[in-house]
C-alpha atoms as a PDB file:
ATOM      1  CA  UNK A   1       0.000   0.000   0.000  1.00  0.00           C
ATOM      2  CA  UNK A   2       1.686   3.295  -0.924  1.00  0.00           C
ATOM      3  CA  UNK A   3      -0.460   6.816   0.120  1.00  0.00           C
ATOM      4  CA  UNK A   4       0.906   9.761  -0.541  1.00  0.00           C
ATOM      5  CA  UNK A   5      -2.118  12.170  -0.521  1.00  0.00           C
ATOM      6  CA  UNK A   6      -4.860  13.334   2.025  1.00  0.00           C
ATOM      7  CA  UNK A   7      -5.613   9.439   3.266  1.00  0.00           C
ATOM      8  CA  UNK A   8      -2.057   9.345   4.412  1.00  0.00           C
ATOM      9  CA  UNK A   9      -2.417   9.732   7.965  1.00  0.00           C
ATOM     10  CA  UNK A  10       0.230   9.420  11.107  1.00  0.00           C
ATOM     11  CA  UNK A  11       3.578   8.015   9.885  1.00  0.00           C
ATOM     12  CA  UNK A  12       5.225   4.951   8.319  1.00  0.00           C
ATOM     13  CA  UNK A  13       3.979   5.208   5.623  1.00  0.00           C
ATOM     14  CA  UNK A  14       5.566   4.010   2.168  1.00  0.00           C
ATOM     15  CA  UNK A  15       5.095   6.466  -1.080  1.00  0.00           C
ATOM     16  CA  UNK A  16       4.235   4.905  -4.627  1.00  0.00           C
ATOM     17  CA  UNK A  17       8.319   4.318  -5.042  1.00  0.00           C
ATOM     18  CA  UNK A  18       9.537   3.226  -2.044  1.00  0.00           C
ATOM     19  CA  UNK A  19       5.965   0.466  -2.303  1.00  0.00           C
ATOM     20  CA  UNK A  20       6.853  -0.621  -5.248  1.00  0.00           C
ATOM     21  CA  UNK A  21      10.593  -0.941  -4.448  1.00  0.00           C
ATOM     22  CA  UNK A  22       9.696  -2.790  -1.345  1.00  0.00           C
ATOM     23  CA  UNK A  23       6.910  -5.058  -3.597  1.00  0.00           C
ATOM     24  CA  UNK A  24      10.057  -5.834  -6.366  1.00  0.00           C
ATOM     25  CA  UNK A  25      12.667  -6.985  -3.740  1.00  0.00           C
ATOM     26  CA  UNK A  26      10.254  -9.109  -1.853  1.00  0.00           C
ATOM     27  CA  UNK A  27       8.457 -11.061  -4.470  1.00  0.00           C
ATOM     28  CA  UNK A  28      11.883 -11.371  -6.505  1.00  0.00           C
ATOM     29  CA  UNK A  29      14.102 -12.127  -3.195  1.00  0.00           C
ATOM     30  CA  UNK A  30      13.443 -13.508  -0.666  1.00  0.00           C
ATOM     31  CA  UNK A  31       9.860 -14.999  -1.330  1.00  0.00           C
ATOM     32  CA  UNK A  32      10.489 -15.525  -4.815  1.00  0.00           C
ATOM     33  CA  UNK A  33       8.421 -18.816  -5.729  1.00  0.00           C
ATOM     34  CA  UNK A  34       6.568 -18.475  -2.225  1.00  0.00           C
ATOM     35  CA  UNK A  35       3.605 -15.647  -2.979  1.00  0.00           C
ATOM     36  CA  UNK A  36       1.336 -16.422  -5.433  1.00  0.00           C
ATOM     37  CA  UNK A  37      -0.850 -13.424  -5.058  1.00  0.00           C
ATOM     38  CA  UNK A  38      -0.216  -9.805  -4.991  1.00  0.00           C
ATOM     39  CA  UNK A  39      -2.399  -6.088  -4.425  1.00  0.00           C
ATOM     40  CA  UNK A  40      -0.936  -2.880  -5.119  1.00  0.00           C
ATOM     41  CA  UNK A  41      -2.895  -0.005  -3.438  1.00  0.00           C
ATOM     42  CA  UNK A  42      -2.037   3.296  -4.386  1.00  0.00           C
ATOM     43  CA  UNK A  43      -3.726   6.644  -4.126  1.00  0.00           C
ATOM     44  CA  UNK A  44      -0.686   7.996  -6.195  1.00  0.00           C
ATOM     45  CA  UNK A  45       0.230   6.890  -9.700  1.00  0.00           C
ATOM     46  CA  UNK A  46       3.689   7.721 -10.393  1.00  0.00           C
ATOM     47  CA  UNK A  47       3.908   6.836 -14.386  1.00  0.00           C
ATOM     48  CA  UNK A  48       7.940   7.359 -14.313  1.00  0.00           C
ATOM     49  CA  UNK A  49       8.428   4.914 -11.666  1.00  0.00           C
ATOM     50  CA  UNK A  50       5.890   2.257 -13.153  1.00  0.00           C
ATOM     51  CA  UNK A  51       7.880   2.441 -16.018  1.00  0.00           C
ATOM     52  CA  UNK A  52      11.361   1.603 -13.882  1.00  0.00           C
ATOM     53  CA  UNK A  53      10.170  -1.416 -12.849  1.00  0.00           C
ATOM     54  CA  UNK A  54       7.790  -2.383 -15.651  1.00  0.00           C
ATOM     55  CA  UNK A  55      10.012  -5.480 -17.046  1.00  0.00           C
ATOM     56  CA  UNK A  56      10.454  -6.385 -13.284  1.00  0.00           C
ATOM     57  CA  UNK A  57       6.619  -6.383 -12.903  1.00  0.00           C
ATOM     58  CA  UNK A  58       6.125  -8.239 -15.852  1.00  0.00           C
ATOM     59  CA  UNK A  59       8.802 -10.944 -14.708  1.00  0.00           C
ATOM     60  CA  UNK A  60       6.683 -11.332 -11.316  1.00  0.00           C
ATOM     61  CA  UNK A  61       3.313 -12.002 -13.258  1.00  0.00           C
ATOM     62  CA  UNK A  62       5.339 -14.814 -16.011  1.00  0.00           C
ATOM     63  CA  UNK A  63       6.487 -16.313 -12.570  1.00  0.00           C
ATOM     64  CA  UNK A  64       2.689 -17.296 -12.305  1.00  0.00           C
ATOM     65  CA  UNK A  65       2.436 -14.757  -9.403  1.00  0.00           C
ATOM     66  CA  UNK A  66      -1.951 -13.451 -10.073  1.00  0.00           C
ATOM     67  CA  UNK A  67      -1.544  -8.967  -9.512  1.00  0.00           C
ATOM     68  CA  UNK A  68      -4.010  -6.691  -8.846  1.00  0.00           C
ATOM     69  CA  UNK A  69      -3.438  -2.993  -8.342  1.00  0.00           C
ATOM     70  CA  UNK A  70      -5.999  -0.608  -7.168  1.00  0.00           C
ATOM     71  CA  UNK A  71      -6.337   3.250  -7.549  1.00  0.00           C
ATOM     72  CA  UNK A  72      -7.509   5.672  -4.612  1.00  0.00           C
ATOM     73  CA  UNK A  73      -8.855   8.575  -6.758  1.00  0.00           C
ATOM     74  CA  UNK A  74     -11.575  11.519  -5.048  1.00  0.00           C
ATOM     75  CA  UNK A  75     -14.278  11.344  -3.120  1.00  0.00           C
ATOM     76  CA  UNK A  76     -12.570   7.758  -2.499  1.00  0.00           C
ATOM     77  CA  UNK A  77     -13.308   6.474  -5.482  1.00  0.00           C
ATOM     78  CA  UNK A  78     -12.037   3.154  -6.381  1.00  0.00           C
ATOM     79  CA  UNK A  79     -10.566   1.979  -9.520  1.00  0.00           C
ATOM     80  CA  UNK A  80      -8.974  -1.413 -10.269  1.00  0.00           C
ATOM     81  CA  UNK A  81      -5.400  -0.797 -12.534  1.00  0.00           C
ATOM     82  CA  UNK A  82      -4.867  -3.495 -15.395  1.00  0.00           C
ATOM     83  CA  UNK A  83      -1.572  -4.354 -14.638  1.00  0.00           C
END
């Protein structure tokens, strides 16, 4: 989960980077072959850093791994990403 925005409250918490960062090294160290199911939760898209880690992303999902990824938009609106 990475907030950045007005639902970010108190501290600890991981921006869109440093989630996705965190997401990469886990599920392509040290649990590599162990989770089979990933959600990214976001209520910041950061298109530059998708990009960085794109191929990496893609790697994850040929590794059978099933991702979902979730936008936090206004009013609290929902939307599912097609990752």
């Amino acid at each position: 989960i990475a907030l950045h925005g007005k639902l970010r409250k108190g501290k600890g918490h991981l921006n869109f980077t440093q989630m996705l960062e965190s997401f990469i090294r886990h599920m392509q160290g040290s649990c590599l072959g162990r989770t089979q199911r990933a959600v990214i939760i976001t209520d910041s898209w950061w298109c530059d850093q998708y990009e960085k880690w794109y191929a990496n992303i893609e790697e994850v999902k040929r590794n059978g791994v099933y991702l979902e990824g979730y936008l936090i938009g206004f009013g609290k609106h929902v939307t599912r990403i097609d990752l």
